[in-house]
C-alpha atoms as a PDB file:
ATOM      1  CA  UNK A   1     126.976 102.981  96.375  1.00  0.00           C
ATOM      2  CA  UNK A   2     125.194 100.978  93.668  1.00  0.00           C
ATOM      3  CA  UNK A   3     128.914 100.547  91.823  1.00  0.00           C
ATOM      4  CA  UNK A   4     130.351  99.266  95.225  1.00  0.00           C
ATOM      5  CA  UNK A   5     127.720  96.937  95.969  1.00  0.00           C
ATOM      6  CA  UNK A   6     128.150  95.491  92.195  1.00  0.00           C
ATOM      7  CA  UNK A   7     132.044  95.212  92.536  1.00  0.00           C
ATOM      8  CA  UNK A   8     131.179  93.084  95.992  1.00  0.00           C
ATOM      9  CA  UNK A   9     128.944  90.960  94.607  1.00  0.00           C
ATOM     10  CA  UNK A  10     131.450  90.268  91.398  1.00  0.00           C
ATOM     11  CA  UNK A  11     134.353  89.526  94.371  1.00  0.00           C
ATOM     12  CA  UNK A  12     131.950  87.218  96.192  1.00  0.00           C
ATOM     13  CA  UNK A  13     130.785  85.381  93.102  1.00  0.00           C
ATOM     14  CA  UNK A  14     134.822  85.130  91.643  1.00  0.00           C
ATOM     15  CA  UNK A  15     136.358  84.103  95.227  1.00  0.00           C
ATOM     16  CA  UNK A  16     133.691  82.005  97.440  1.00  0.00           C
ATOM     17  CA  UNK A  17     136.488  82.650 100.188  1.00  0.00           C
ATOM     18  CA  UNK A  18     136.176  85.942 100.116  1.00  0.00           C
ATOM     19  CA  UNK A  19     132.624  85.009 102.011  1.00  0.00           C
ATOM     20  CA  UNK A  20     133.602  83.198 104.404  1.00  0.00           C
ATOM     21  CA  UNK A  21     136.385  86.216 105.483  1.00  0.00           C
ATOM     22  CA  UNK A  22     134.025  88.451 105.114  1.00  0.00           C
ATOM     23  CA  UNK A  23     131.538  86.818 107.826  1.00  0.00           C
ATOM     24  CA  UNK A  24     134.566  86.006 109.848  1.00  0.00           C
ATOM     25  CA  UNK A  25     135.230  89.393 111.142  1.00  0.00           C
ATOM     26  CA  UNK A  26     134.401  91.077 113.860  1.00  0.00           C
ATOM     27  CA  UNK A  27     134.114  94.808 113.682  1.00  0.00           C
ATOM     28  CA  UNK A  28     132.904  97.216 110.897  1.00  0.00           C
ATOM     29  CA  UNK A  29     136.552  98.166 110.819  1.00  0.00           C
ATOM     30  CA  UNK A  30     137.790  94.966 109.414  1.00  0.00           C
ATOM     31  CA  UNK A  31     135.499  94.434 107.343  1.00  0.00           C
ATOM     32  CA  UNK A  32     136.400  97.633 105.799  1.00  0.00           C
ATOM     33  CA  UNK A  33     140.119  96.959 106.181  1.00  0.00           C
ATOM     34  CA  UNK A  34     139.145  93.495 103.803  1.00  0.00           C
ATOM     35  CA  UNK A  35     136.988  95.419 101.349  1.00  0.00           C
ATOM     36  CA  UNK A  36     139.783  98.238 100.837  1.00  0.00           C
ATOM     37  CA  UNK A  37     142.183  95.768 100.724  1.00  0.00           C
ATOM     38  CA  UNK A  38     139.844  93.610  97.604  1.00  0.00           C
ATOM     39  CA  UNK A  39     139.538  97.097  95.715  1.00  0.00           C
ATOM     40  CA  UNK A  40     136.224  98.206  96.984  1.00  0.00           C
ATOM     41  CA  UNK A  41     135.934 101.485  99.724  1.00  0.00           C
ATOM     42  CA  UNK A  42     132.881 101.285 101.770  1.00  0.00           C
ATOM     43  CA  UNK A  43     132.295 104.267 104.602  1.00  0.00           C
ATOM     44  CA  UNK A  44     131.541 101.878 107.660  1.00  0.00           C
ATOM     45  CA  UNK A  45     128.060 103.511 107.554  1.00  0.00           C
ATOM     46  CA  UNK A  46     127.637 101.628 104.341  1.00  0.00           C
ATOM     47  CA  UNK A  47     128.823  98.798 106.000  1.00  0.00           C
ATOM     48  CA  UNK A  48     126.856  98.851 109.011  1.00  0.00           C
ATOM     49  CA  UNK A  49     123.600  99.279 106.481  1.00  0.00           C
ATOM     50  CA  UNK A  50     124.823  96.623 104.191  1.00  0.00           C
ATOM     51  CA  UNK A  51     124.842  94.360 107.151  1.00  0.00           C
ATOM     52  CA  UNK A  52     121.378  95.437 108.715  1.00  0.00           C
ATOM     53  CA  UNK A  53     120.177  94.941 104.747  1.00  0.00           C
ATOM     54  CA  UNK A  54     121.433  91.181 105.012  1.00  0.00           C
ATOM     55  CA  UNK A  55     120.924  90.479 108.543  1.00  0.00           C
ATOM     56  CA  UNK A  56     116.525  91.473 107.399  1.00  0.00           C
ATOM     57  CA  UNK A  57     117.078  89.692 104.577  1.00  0.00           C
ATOM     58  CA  UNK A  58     117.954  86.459 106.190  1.00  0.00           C
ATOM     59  CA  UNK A  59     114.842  87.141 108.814  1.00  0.00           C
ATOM     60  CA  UNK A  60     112.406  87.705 106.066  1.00  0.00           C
ATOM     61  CA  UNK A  61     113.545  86.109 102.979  1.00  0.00           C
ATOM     62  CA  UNK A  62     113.526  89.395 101.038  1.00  0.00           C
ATOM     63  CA  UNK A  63     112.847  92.903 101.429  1.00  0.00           C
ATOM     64  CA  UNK A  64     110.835  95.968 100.396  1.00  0.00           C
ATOM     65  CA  UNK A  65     112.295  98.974  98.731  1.00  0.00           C
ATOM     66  CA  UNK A  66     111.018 100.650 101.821  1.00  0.00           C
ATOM     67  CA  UNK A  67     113.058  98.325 104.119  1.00  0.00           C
ATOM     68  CA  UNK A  68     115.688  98.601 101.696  1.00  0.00           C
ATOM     69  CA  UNK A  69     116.283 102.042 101.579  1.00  0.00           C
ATOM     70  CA  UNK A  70     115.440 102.374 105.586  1.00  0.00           C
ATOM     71  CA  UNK A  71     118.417 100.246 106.103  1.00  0.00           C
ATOM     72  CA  UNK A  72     120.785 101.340 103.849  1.00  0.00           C
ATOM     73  CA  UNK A  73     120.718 104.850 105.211  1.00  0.00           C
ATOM     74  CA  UNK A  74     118.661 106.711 102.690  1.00  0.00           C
ATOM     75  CA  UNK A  75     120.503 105.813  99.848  1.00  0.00           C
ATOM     76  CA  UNK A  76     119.034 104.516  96.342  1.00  0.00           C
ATOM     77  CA  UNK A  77     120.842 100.926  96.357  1.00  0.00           C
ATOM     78  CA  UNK A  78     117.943  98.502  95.965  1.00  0.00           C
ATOM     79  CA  UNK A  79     119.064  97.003  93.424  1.00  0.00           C
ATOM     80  CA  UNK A  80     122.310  96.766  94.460  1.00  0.00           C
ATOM     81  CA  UNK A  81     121.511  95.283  97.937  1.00  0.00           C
ATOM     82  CA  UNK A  82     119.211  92.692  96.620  1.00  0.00           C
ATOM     83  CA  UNK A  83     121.790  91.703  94.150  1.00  0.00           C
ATOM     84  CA  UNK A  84     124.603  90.942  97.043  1.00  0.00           C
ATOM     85  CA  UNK A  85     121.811  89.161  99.220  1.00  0.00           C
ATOM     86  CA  UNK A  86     120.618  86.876  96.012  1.00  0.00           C
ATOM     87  CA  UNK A  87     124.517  86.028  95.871  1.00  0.00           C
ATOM     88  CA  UNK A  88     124.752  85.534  99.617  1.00  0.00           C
ATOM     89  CA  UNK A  89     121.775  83.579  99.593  1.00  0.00           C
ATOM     90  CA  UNK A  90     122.636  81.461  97.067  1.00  0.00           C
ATOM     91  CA  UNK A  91     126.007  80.540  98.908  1.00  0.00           C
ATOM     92  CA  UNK A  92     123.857  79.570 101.402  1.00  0.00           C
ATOM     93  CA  UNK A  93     125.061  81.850 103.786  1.00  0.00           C
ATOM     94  CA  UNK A  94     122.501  82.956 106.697  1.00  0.00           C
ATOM     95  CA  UNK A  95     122.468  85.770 109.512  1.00  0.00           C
ATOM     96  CA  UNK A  96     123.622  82.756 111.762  1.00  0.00           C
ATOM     97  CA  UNK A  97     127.349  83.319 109.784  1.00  0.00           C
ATOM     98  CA  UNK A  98     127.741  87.085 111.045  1.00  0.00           C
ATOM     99  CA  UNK A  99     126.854  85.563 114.844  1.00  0.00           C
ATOM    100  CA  UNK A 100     125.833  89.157 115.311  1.00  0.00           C
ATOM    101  CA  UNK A 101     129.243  90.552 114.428  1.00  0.00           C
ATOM    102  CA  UNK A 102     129.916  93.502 112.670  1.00  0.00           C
END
């Protein structure tokens, strides 16, 4: 998971419109279909924990390792997870962009 989250965050920080498609979707699905189609296979479990991940780090600012690993399913992607958000962040992107989608 921790290689997956590192190849999105290198596609978000080489294409800033990659972003912007990204929060333009609507379903897990697409999102996956946009990712697989970029090079990078997320299960749409990973998906739907990457976006909980961002959606509490847009509410609080950051997150724990607790909160991180609660929302990414169990698995040991802190760093990874903190890494995309940091890049998010910095586009300036907020929860407000997903408008509760995917």
């Amino acid at each position: 998971m921790e290689q997956k989250l590192a190849q999105l965050q290198a596609k978000i920080a080489a294409d800033g419109s990659f972003l912007e498609k990204l929060f333009s979707l609507e379903t897990p699905e697409e999102v996956q279909s946009l990712m697989k189609e970029a090079g990078i296979e997320f299960t749409l479990e990973e998906i739907d924990g990457l976006r909980k991940a961002l959606v509490k780090t847009a509410e609080k600012g950051e997150l724990a390792d607790e909160d991180l690993e609660g929302v990414a399913g169990g698995f040991a992607v802190t760093t990874g997870i903190a890494a995309v958000s940091a890049t998010i962040t910095a586009a300036n992107f907020t929860h407000n962009v997903t408008r509760g989608r995917w």
